[in-house]
Protein backbone atom coordinates (compact mmCIF):
# COMPACT_ATOMS: atom_id res chain seq x y z
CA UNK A 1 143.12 102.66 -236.75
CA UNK A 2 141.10 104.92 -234.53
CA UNK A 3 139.70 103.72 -231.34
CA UNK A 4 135.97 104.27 -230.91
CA UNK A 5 135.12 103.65 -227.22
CA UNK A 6 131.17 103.71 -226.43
CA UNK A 7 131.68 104.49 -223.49
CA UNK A 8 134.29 107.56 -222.98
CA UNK A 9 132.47 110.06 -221.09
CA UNK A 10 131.15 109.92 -217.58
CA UNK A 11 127.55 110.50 -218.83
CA UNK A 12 127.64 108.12 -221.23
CA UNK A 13 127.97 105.58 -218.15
CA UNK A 14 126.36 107.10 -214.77
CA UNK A 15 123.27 105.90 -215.79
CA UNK A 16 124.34 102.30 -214.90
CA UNK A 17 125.88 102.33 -211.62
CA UNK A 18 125.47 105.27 -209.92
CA UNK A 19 122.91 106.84 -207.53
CA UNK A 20 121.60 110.20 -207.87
CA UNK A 21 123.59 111.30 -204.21
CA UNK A 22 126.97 110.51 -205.91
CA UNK A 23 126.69 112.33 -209.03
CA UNK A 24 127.75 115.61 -208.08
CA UNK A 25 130.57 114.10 -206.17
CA UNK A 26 131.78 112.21 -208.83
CA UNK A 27 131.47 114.90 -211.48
CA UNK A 28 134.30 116.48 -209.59
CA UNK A 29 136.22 113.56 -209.78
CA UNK A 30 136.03 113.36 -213.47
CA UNK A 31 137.15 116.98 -213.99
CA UNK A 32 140.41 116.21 -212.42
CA UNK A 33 140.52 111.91 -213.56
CA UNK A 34 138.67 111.18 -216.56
CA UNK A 35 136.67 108.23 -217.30
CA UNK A 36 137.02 106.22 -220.28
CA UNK A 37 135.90 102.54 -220.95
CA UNK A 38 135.51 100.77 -223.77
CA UNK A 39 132.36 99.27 -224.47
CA UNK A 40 133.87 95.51 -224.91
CA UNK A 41 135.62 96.10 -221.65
CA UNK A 42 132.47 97.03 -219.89
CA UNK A 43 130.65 94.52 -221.30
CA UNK A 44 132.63 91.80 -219.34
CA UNK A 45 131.11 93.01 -216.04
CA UNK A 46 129.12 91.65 -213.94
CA UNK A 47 126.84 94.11 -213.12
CA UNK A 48 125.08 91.65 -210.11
CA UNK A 49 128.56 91.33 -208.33
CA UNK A 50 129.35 94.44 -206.67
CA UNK A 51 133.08 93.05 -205.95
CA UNK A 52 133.65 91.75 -209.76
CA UNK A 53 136.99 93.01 -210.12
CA UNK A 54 137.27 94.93 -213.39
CA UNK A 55 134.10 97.08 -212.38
CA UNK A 56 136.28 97.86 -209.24
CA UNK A 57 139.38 98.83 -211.39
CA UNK A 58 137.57 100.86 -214.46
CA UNK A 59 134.38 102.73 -212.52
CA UNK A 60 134.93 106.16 -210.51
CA UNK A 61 133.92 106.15 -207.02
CA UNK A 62 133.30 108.83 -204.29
CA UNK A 63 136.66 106.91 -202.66
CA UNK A 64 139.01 108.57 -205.22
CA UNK A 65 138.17 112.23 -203.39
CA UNK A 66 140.73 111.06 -200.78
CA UNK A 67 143.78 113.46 -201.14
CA UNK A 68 146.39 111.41 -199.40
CA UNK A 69 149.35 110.36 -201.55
CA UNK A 70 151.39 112.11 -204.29
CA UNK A 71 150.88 112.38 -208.10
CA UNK A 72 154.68 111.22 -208.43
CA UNK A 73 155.37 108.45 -206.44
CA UNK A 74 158.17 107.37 -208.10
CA UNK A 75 160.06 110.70 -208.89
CA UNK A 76 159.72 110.80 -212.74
CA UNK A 77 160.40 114.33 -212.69
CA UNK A 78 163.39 113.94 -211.34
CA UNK A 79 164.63 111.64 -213.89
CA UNK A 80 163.29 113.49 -217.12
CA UNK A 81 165.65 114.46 -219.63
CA UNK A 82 163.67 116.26 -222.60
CA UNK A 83 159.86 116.00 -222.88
CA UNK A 84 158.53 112.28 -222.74
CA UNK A 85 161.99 110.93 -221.90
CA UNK A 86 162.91 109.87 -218.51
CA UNK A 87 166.75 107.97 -217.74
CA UNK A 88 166.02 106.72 -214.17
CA UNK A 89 168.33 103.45 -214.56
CA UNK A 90 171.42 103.41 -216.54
CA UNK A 91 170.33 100.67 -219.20
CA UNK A 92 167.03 101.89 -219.54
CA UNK A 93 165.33 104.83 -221.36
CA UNK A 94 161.61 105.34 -220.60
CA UNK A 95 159.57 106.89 -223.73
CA UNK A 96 155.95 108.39 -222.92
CA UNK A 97 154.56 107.98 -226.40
CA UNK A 98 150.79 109.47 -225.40
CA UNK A 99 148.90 110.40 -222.56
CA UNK A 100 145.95 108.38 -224.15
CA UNK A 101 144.23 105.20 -223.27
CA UNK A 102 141.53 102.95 -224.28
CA UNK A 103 140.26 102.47 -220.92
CA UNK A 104 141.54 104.81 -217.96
CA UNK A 105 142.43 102.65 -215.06
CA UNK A 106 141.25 104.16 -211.30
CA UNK A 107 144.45 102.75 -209.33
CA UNK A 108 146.50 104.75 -212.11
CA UNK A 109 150.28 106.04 -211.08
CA UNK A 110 150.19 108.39 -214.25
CA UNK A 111 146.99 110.01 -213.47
CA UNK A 112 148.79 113.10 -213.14
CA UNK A 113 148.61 114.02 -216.77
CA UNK A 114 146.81 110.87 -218.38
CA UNK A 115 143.51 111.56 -220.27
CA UNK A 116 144.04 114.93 -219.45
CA UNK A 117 147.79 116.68 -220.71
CA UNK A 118 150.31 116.24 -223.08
CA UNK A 119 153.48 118.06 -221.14
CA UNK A 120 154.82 115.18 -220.36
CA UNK A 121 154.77 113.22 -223.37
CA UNK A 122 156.84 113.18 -226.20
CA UNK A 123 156.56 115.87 -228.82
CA UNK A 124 160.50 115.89 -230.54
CA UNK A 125 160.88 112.16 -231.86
CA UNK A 126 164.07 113.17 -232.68
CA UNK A 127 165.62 114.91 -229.51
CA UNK A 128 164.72 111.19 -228.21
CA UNK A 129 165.97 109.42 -230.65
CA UNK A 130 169.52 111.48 -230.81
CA UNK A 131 169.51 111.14 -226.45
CA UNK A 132 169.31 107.78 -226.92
CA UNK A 133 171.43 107.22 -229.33
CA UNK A 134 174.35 109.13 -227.80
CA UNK A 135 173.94 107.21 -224.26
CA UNK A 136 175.48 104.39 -225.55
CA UNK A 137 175.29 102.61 -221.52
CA UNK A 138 171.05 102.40 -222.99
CA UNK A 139 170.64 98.73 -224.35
CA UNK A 140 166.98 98.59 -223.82
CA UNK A 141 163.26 101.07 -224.48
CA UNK A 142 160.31 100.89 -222.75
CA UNK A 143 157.87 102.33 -225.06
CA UNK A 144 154.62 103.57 -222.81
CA UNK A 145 152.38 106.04 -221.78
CA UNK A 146 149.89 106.27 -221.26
CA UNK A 147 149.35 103.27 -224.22
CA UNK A 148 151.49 103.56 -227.16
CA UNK A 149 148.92 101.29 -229.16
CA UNK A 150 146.22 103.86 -228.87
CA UNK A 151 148.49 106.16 -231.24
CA UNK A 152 148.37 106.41 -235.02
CA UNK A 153 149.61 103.15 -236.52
CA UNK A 154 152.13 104.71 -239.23
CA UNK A 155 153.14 106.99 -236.05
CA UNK A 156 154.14 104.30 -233.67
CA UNK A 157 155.61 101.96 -236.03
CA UNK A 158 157.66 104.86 -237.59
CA UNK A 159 159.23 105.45 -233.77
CA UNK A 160 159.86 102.05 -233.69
CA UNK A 161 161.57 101.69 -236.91
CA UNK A 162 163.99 104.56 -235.35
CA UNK A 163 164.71 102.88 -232.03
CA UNK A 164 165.28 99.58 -234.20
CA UNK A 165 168.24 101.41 -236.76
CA UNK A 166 169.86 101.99 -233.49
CA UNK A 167 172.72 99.18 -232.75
CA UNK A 168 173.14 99.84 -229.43
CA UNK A 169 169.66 98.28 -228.40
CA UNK A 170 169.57 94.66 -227.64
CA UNK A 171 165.31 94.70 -227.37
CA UNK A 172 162.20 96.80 -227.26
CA UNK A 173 159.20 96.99 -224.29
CA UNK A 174 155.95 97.98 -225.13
CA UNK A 175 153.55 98.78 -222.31
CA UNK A 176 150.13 98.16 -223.51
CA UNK A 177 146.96 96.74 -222.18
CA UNK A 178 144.81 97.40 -225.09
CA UNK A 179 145.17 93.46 -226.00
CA UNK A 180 142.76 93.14 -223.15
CA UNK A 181 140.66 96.22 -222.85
CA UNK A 182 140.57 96.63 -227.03
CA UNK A 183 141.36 93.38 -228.60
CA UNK A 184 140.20 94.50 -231.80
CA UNK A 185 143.09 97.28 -232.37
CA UNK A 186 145.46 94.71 -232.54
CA UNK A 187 142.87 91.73 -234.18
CA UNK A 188 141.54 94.35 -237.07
CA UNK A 189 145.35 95.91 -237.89
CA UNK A 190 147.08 93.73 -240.46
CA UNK A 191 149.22 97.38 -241.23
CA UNK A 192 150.23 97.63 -237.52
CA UNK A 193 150.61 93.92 -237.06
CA UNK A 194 152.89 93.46 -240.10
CA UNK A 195 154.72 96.36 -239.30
CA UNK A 196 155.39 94.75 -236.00
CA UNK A 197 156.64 91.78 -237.75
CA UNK A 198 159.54 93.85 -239.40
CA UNK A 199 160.18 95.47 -236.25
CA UNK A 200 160.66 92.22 -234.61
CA UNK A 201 163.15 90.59 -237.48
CA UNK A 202 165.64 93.62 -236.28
CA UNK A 203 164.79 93.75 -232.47
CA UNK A 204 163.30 91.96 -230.52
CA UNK A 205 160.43 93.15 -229.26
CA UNK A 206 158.84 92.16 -226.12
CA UNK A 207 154.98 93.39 -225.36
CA UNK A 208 154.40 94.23 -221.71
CA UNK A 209 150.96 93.19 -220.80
CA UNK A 210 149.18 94.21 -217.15
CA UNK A 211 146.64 91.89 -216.30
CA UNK A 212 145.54 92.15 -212.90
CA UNK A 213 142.25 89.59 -212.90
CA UNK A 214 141.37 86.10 -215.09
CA UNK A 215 138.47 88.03 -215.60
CA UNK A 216 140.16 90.43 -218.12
CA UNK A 217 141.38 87.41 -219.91
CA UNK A 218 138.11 87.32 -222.96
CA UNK A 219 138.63 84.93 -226.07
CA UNK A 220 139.12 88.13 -228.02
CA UNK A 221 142.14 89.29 -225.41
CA UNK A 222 143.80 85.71 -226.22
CA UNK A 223 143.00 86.09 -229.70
CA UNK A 224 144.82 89.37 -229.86
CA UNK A 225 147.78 88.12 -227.65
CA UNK A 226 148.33 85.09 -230.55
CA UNK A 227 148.04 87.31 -233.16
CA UNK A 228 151.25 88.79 -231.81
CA UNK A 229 153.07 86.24 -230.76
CA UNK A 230 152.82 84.65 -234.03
CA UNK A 231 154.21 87.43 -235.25
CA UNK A 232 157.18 86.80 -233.00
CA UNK A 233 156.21 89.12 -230.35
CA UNK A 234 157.49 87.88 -227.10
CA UNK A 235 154.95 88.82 -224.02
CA UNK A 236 155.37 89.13 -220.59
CA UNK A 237 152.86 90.39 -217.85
CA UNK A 238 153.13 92.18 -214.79
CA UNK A 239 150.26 92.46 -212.08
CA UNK A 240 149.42 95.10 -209.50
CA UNK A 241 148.17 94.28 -206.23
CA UNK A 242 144.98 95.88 -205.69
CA UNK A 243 143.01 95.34 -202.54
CA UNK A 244 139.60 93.61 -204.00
CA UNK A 245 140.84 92.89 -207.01
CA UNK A 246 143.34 90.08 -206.41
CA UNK A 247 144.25 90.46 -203.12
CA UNK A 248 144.41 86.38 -202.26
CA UNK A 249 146.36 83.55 -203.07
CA UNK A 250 143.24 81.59 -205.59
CA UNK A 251 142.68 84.67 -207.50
CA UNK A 252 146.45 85.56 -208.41
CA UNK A 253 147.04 81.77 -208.81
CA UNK A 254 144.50 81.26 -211.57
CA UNK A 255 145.71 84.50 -213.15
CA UNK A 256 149.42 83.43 -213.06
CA UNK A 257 148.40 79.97 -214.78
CA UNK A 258 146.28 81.12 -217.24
CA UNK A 259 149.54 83.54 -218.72
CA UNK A 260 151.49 80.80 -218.63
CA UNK A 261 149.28 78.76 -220.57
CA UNK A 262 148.95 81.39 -223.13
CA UNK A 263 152.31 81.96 -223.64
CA UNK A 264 152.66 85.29 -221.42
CA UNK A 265 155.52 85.01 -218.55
CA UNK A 266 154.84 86.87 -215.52
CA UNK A 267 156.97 89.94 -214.95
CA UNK A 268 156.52 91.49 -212.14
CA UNK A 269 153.75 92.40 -209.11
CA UNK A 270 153.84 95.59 -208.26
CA UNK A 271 152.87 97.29 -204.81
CA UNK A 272 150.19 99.72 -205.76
CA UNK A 273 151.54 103.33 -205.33
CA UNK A 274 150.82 105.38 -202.77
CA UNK A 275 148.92 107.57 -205.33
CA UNK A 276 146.53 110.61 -204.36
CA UNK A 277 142.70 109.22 -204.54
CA UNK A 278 143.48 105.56 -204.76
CA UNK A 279 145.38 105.06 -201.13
CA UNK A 280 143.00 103.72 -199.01
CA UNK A 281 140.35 102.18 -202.19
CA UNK A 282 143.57 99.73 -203.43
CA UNK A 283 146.10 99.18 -201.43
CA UNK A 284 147.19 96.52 -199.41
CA UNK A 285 149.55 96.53 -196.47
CA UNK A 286 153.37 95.26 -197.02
CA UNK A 287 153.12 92.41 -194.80
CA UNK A 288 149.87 91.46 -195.93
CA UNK A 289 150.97 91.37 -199.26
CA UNK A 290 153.68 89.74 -198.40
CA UNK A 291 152.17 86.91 -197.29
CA UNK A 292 150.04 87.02 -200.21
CA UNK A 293 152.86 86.65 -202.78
CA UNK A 294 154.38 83.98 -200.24
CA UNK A 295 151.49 81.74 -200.63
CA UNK A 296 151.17 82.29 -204.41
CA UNK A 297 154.55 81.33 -205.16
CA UNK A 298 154.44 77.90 -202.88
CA UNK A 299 151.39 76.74 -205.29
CA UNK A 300 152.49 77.53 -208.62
CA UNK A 301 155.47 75.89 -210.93
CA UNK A 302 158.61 77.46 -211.80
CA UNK A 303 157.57 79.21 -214.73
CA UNK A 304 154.33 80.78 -213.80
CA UNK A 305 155.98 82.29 -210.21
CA UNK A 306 159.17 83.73 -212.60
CA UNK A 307 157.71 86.95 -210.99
CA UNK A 308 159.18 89.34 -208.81
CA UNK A 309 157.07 91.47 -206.30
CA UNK A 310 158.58 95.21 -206.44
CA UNK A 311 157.81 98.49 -205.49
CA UNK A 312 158.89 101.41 -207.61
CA UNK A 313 159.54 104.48 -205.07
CA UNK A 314 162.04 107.73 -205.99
CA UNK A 315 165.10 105.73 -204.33
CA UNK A 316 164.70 103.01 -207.51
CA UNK A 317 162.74 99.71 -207.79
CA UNK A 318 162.75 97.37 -204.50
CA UNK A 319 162.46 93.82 -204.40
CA UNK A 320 159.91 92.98 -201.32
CA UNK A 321 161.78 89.96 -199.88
CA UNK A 322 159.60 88.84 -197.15
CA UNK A 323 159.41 88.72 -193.50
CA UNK A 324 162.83 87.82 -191.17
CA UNK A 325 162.85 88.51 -187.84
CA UNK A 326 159.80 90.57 -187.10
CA UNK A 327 161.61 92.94 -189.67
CA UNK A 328 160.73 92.91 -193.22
CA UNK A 329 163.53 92.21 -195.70
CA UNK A 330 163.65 94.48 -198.95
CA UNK A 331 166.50 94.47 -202.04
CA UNK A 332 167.40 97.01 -204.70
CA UNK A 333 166.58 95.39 -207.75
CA UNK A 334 167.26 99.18 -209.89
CA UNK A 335 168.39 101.83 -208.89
CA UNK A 336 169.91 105.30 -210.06
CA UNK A 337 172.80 104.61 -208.42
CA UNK A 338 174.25 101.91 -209.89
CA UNK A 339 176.03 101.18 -206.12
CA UNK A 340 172.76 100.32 -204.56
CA UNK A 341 171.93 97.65 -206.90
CA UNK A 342 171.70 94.40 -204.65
CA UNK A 343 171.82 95.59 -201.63
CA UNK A 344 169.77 94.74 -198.92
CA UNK A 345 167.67 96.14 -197.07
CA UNK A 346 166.02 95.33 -193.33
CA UNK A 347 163.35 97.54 -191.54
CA UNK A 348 160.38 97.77 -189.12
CA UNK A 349 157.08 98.04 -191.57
CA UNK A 350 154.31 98.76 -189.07
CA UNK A 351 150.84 96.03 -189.86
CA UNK A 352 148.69 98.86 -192.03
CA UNK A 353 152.19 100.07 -193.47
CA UNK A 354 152.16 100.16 -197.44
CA UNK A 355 154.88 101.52 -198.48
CA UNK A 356 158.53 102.93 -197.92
CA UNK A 357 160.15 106.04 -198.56
């Protein structure tokens, strides 16, 4: 099923939100970080609210022509074994299906390449498949991108069908937010959503939503999330915290609540990387956030605060514990070396400090 967005060029949108004095500016952006929307997506904004959070997360602005940060803040070329396979964490293989997306997200880690190259993503199924396959210590795939469920339906579930003949897998990730930003690839796809059934009967599959706002949350997004799940999809969500998006305790508690009723577990919150253009528009300070997660957790139930909030740098994925002692208290939750898994982890993290190297 091809995805036809209305919206996928910068002209095709300047005419309803920007001034004449930011054009040029911005056209520079979009050489180097293309826009693309899709027209449902777009449609949920509120165009009076110049804070309404998925305008914030989905429009370019003259903000993103700050060059602090790095275009890999996690070190993914360091852990890339063939083209579109990276083994950062013993279990876990990490598959870069496309470089495509329905909508391109402005607080994007993979900016680097998405909506623009295809270096980095997969192009030998099966050199993958045969890596995989002959690191038996892999019991798990995270299939993303990019978003795997922009890619040709007999494509994807024919990669999927070849990670599921493989016994040493206990489950399957998918990374995805088209659910929310293109309901209708997953409503209007009886081929892809059958052929996820199959998948399911031999692994299980779990679908790895990111939903950062109750605002993304449309009928048609739930639609599409039940139309998997009855399918026996299993979906989880994780969050990034994005300064003006969801950077309080009432926003992220509604969000958190409203998975839970739908059947979607929260996963993880993510620190938003210290990625170039998006610094200073999206992040939020460590002990600030901190206290953020801190309050959200005291006002929801077990189920819906079954989150942890992480940061993924080069040295592996950190748990951010909280504040001890005018120090703040961080754990390895993965890491490349298998040693440093659990430890913990005390430093000074100055107020406007948001992140650690």
């Amino acid at each position: 099923m091809k995805i036809i967005n209305q919206f996928d060029t910068f002209e095709k949108i300047e005419q309803l939100f920007i001034c004449d004095e930011e054009k040029v500016l911005l056209r520079d952006i979009e050489k180097k970080f293309p826009t693309r929307i899709t027209s449902n997506y777009l449609a949920q904004i509120d165009w009076e609210n110049m804070k309404d959070p998925i305008r914030k997360m989905c429009i370019p602005t003259i903000a993103e022509l700050d060059n602090e940060g790095s275009l890999d803040t996690s070190g993914e070329e360091n852990y890339t074994v063939c083209s579109g396979l990276q083994h950062k964490y013993r279990e876990t293989a990490l598959v870069l299906f496309t470089n495509e997306c329905a909508t391109y997200c402005r607080y994007c880690f993979r900016r680097r390449f998405v909506g623009t190259n295809k270096e980095e993503v997969i192009n030998d199924e099966e050199e993958v498949i045969k890596y995989i396959s002959s690191h038996t210590e892999i019991n798990n795939v995270l299939v993303s991108g990019g978003d795997p469920f922009t890619s040709d339906t007999v494509r994807l579930l024919g990669f999927l069908k070849k990670l599921c003949a493989l016994d040493s897998l206990n489950f399957i990730r998918i990374g995805t937010k088209i659910p929310i930003v293109y309901p209708k690839r997953i409503i209007e796809d009886h081929e892809l959503l059958e052929g996820l059934k199959s998948c399911s009967l031999k692994k299980q599959i779990y679908i790895v939503i990111q939903c950062n706002s109750i605002n993304e949350l449309s009928k048609e997004a739930i639609i599409a999330i039940q139309e998997m799940q009855k399918k026996g999809l299993i979906f989880k969500s994780q969050t990034v915290l994005l300064k003006g998006v969801n950077d309080n305790k009432d926003e992220l508690v509604k969000l958190f609540n409203k998975l839970v009723s739908i059947g979607v577990i929260p996963y993880y919150i993510f620190q938003c990387r210290p990625v170039k253009g998006i610094c200073e528009e999206f992040q939020v300070p460590l002990r600030e956030g901190s206290k953020i997660i801190n309050e959200v957790k005291t006002a929801l139930n077990g189920i819906a605060k079954d989150f942890k909030y992480c940061m993924s740098t080069v040295q592996g994925k950190i748990e951010i514990v909280g504040e001890y002692n005018n120090e703040m208290v961080f754990r390895y939750h993965e890491s490349p070396v298998v040693e440093n898994v659990g430890k913990v982890i005390a430093m000074n993290v100055g107020k406007n400090q948001c992140w650690i190297y």
